[in-house]
Structures are given as C-alpha cells and as structure tokens.
Protein backbone atom coordinates (compact mmCIF):
# COMPACT_ATOMS: atom_id res chain seq x y z
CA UNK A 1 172.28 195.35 53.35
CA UNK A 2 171.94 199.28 53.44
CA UNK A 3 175.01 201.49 54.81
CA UNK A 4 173.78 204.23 57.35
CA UNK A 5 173.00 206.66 54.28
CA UNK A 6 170.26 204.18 53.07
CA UNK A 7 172.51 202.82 50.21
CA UNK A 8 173.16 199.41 49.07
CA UNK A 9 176.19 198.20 50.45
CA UNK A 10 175.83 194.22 50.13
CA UNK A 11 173.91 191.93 48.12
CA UNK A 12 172.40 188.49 49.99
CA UNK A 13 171.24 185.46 47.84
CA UNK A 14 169.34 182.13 48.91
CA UNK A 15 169.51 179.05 46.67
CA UNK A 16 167.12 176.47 47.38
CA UNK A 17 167.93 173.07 45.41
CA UNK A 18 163.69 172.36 43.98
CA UNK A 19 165.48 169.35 42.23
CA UNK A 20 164.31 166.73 44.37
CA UNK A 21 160.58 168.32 44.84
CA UNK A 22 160.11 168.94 41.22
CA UNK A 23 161.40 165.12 40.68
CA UNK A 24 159.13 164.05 43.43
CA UNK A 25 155.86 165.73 41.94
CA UNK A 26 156.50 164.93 38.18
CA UNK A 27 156.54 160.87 39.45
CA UNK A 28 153.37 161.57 42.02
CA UNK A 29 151.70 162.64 38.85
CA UNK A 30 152.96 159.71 36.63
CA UNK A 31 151.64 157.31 39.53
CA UNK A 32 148.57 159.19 39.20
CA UNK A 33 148.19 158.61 35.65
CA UNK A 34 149.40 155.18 36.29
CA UNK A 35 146.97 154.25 38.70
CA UNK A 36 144.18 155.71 36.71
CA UNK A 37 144.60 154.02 33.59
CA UNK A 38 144.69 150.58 36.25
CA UNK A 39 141.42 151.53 37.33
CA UNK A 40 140.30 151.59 33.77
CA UNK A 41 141.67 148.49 32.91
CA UNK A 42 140.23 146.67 35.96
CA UNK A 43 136.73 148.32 35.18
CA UNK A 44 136.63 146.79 31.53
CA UNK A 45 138.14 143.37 33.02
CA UNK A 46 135.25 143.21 35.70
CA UNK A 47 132.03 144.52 33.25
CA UNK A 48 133.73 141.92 30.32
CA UNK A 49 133.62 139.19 33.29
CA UNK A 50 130.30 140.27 34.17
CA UNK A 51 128.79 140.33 30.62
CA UNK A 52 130.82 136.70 29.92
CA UNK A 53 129.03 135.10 33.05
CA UNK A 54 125.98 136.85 31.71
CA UNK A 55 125.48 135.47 28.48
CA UNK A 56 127.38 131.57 29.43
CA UNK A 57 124.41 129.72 30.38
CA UNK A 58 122.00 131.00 27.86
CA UNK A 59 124.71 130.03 24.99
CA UNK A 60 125.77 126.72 26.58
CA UNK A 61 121.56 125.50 26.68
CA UNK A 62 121.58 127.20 22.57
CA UNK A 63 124.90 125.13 22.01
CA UNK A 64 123.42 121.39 23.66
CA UNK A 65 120.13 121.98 22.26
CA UNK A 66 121.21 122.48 18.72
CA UNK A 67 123.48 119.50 18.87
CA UNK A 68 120.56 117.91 19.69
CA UNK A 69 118.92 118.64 16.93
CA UNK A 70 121.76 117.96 14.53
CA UNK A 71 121.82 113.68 15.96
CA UNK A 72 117.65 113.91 15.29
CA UNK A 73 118.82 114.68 11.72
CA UNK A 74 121.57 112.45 11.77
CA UNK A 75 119.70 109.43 12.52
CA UNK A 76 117.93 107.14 10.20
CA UNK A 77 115.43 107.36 9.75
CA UNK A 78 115.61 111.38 10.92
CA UNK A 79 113.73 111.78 14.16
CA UNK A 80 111.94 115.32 12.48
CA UNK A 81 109.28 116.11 15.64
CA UNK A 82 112.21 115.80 18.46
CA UNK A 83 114.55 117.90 15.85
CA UNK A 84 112.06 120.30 15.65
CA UNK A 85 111.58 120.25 19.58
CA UNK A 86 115.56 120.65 20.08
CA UNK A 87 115.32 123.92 17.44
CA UNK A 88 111.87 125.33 19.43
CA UNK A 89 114.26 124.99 22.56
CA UNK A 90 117.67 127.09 20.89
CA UNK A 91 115.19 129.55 19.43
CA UNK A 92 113.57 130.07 23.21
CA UNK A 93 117.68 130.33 24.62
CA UNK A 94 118.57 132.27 22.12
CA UNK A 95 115.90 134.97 22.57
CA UNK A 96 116.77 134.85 26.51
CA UNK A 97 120.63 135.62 25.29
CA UNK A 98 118.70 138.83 23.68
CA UNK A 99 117.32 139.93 26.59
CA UNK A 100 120.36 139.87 28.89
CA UNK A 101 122.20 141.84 26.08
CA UNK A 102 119.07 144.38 26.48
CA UNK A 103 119.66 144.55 30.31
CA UNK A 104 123.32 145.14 29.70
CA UNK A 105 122.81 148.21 27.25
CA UNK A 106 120.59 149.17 29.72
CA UNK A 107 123.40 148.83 32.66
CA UNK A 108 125.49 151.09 30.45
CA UNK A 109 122.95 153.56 29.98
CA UNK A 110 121.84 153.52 33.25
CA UNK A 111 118.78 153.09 32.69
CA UNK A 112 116.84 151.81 35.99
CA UNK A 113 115.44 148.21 36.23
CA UNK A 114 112.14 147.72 34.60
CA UNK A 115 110.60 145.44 37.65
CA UNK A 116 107.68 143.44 37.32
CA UNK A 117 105.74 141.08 39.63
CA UNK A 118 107.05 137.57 39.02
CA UNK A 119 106.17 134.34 41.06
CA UNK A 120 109.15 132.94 43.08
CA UNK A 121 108.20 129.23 42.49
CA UNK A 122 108.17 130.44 38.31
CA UNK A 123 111.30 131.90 38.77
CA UNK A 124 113.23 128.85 40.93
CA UNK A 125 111.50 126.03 38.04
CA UNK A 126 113.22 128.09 35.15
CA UNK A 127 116.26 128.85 37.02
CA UNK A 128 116.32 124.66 37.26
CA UNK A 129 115.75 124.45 33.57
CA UNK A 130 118.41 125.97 32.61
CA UNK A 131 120.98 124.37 34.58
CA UNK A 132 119.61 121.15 33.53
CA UNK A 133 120.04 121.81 30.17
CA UNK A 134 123.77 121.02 30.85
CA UNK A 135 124.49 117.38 30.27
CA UNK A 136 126.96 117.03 33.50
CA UNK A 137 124.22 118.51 35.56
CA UNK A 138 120.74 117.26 34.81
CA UNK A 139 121.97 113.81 37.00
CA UNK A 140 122.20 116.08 40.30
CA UNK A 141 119.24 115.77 42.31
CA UNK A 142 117.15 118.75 43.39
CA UNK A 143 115.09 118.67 46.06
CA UNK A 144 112.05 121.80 45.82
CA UNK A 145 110.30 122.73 48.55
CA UNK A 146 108.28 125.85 47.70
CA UNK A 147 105.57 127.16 50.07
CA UNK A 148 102.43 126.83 48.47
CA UNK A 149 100.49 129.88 46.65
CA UNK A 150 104.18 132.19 47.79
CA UNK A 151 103.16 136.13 46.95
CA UNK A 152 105.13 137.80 43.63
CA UNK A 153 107.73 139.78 44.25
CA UNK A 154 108.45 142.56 42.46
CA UNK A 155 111.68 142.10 40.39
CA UNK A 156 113.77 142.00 36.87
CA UNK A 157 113.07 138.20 36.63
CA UNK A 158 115.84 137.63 34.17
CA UNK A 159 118.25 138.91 36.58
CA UNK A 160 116.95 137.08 39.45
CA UNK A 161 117.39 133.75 37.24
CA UNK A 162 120.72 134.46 36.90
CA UNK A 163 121.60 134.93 40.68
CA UNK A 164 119.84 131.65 41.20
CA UNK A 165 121.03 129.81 37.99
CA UNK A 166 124.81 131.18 39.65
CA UNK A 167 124.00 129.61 43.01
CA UNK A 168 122.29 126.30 41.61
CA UNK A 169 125.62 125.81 39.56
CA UNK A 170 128.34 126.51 42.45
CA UNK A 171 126.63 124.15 44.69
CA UNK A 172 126.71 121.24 42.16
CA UNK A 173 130.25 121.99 41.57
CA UNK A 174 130.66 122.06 44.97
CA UNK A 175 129.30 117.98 45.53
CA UNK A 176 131.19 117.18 42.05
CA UNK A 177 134.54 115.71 44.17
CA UNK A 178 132.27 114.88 47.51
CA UNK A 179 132.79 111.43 49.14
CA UNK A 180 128.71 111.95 50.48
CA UNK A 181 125.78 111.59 47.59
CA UNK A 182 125.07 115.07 45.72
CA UNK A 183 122.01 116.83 47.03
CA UNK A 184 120.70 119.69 46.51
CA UNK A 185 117.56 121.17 47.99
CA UNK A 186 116.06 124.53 46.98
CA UNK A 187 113.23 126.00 49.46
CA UNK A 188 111.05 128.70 49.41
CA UNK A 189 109.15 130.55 52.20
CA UNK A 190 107.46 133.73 53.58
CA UNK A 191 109.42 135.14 56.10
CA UNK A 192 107.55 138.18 58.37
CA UNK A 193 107.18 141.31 57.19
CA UNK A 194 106.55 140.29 54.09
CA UNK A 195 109.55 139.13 52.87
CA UNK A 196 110.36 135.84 50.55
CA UNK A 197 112.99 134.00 51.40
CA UNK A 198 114.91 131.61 49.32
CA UNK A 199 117.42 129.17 50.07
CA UNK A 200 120.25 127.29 48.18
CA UNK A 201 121.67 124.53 50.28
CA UNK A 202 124.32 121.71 48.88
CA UNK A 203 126.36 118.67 50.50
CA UNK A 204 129.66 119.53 49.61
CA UNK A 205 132.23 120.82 52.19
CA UNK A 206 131.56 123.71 52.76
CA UNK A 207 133.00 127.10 52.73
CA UNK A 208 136.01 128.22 54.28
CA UNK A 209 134.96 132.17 54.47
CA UNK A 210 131.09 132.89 54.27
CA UNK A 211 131.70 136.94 53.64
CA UNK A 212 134.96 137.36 51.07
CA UNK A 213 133.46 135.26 48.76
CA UNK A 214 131.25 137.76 47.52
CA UNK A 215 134.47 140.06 46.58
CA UNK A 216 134.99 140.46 42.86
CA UNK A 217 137.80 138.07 41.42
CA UNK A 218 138.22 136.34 44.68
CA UNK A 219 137.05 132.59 43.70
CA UNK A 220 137.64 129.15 44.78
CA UNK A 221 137.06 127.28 41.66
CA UNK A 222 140.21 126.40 39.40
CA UNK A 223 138.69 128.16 36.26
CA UNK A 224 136.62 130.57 38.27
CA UNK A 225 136.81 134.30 36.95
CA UNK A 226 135.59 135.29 40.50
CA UNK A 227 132.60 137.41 39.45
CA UNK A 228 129.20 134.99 39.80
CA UNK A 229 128.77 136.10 43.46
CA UNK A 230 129.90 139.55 43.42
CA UNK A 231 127.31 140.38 40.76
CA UNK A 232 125.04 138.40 42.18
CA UNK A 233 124.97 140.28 45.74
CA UNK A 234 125.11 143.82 43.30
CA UNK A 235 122.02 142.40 41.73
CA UNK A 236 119.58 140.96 44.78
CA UNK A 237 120.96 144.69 46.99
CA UNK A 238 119.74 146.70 43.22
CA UNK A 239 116.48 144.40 44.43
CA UNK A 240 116.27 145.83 48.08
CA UNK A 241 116.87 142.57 49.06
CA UNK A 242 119.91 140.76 50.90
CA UNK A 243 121.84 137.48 49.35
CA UNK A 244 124.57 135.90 52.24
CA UNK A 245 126.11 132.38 52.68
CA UNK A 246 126.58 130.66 55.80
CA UNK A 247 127.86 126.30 56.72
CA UNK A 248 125.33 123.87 57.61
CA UNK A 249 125.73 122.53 61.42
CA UNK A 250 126.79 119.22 60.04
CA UNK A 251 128.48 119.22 56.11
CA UNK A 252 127.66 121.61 53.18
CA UNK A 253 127.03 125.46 52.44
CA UNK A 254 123.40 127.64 52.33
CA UNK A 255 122.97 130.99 50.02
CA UNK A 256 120.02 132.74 51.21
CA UNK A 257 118.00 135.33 49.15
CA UNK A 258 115.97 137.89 50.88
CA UNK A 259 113.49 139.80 48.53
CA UNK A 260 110.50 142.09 49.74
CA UNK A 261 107.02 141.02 48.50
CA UNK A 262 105.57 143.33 45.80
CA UNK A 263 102.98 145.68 46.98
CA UNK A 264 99.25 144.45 47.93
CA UNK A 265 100.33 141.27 47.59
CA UNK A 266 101.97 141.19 51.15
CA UNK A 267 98.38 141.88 52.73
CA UNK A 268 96.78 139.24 50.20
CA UNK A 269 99.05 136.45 51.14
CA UNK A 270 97.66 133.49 52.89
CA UNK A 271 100.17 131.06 53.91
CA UNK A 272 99.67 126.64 53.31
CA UNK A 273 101.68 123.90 53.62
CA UNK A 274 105.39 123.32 51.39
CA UNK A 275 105.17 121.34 48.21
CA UNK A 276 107.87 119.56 47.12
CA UNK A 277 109.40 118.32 44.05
C-alpha cells in the first residue's frame, strides 16, 4: 500500500497452503503409473491365454498319438505298420503346432492374414478330427449336415479350425453332466447374399447369457481361462464375418458362424440337397 507521495507504506502477503494439491497430483500420477503397468500385465495375461488355447489341441492330438505309438511298440509281437501310422499322425500335429506359432509371430508383427480359398465342408471334417483325437471325445456323436458342393470362402483356414475346434469342444463339455443323450449336430448352408453359414448346436442346458460370454476371462467352465470365445469372435470379425450364440426353443445352445463367400465363387454357386454324416 502506497502513502499519498507514491511511497511504500505497507507490505500485503497471501499464503496459499499447495500441500494438499501437490499431495493430490503426486498420487493421481502414481495411480497413473499404477494403472498402466495393470494394463500391461492384463495384456501379457490375455495374449499368453490366447497363445495357450492356441497351441492345446494341436499338442494334446501330438501327446495321444505318440502314446499310441509307444503301446504298438510295447506289444508283442510290436504292431510296426500302426506304430508307424500313430508317428505319421504326431508328425502331421506337430507341423500344425508350427503353423499356429507362424500365425502368432505374425499377430505380433502385425502382419495381415494371408487368406486363401478353403472349402467349408474341408474345414468342418478337420476341425472334427482333431477333437476326436481326444480319447473322452471321439464317443460323442456328431451329426454333419453340409450342403452339397458349398462355395470356398476366402479365409486363414487354420484359424477358422480353431474357432470351430473351440465351439465343437464347449458343446461336448456342455452334454458331459446332461441327464438327455449327447448330440451334437454341425450344419452347413448358403445363406443369401452369398454368405456361408455354419452352425454348432449341442443338447446340454443351455446358456444363461448368449452375449457376455464372448467377454475375455468371463467363462463358465471350472478350469476355463475365459478366452476360447473372445478370440474366437476377434478371429471370424478379422474374417468380415459374424460368430453369436443363441438357446434352442426346447434344450441346448447354437454358435453360428457367418463368413462371406470368396469372390466369383458367389456367382458360380449352384445350390443341392444337404448330405449328412
């Protein structure tokens, strides 16, 4: 404050307490840190889930194959031609095990799909394979009703096995505790505009939500990690196509897989009657 000859005649100080705000920012930035090393973490945890569910079923058919082989040896006399059968069959797993490593790399380097046309009923027939290689599962019944001569579709057919090996597995689990016989039926058909369609559809209960299932680590299996479905859907979307679940009117769930037809072969396609199987 100035006197009337301009000089100073009183000093006036403000003190403002920043304790609190300085507190308050240093532990918004520690939350920060915090919650970005979580996101890390849960990152590594979902790609390690993803690459685990990737590589089981190739490892499990190399694992019951080459125990196969080993009781061929083991008997006597040796049973050579069905060892040698078992050992064609881990060396034809084994090299599929190689080629979903490739299409992880791949993931990491984001490098884009390398599609190909591939025949849907090819596709389904493998995808059966190799769940029947499991022991517990080659009793189930599947029922295959494929449209005859279906068009290719354009697709990373490894990855497509996978979404249906994932779907062919959950709904045998699904009839494993089931009062009602297992069955499972697997159809395939042409949809319009040129779209193949391809349906999973069990006899077990049901499910309880048709939509949250497909959220990663949300699972309804006792050792489930959670991840089958939600990298499924990532997979058949990366496709252009749709994958959803819905209940039967009377007892059991349906996964449906919607995939576009690969290019001149939507024009070329003459539909015929289902073949089953």
């Amino acid at each position: 404050m100035r006197d009337e000859d301009g000089q100073i005649a009183q000093w006036f100080g403000i003190s403002v307490d920043v304790d609190e705000r300085k507190r308050a920012k240093d532990h918004l930035r520690e939350t920060r840190v915090q919650l970005a090393r979580a996101s890390r973490i849960a990152t590594v945890a979902e790609l390690s889930a993803s690459i685990a569910h990737e590589l089981n079923q190739p490892l499990t058919a190399v694992i019951a194959n080459a125990q196969a082989a080993r009781r061929w040896l083991l008997n006597s006399p040796p049973k050579c031609s069905e060892a040698v059968a078992s050992i064609e069959r881990v060396l034809r797993d084994g090299r599929v095990a190689d080629k979903r490593m490739q299409h992880i790399r791949a993931l990491f380097k984001q490098q884009p799909l390398r599609k190909k046309q591939a025949w849907p009923s090819q596709i389904i027939r493998e995808a059966i394979r190799f769940v029947h290689e499991d022991g517990k599962r080659n009793e189930i019944p599947i029922d295959v009703q494929i449209a005859g001569d279906l068009p290719p579709i354009l697709v990373e057919q490894i990855q497509i096995q996978e979404v249906l090996i994932n779907l062919i597995s959950n709904g045998i689990e699904a009839m494993e505790s089931n009062a009602r016989p297992p069955h499972l039926m697997i159809r395939g058909s042409l949809v319009s505009e040129g779209e193949v369609l391809i349906e999973v559809i069990d006899s077990g209960p049901g499910l309880k939500d048709t939509e949250n299932i497909f959220d990663a680590f949300i699972t309804t299996k006792e050792k489930g990690m959670g991840i089958g479905l939600a990298v499924s859907r990532s997979i058949i979307e990366g496709h252009d196509g749709q994958l959803w679940a819905e209940n039967n009117p009377d007892y059991g769930a349906k996964f449906s897989i919607k995939l576009p037809v690969a290019g001149a072969a939507r024009d070329e396609w003459v539909p015929r009657e289902l073949t089953s199987s």
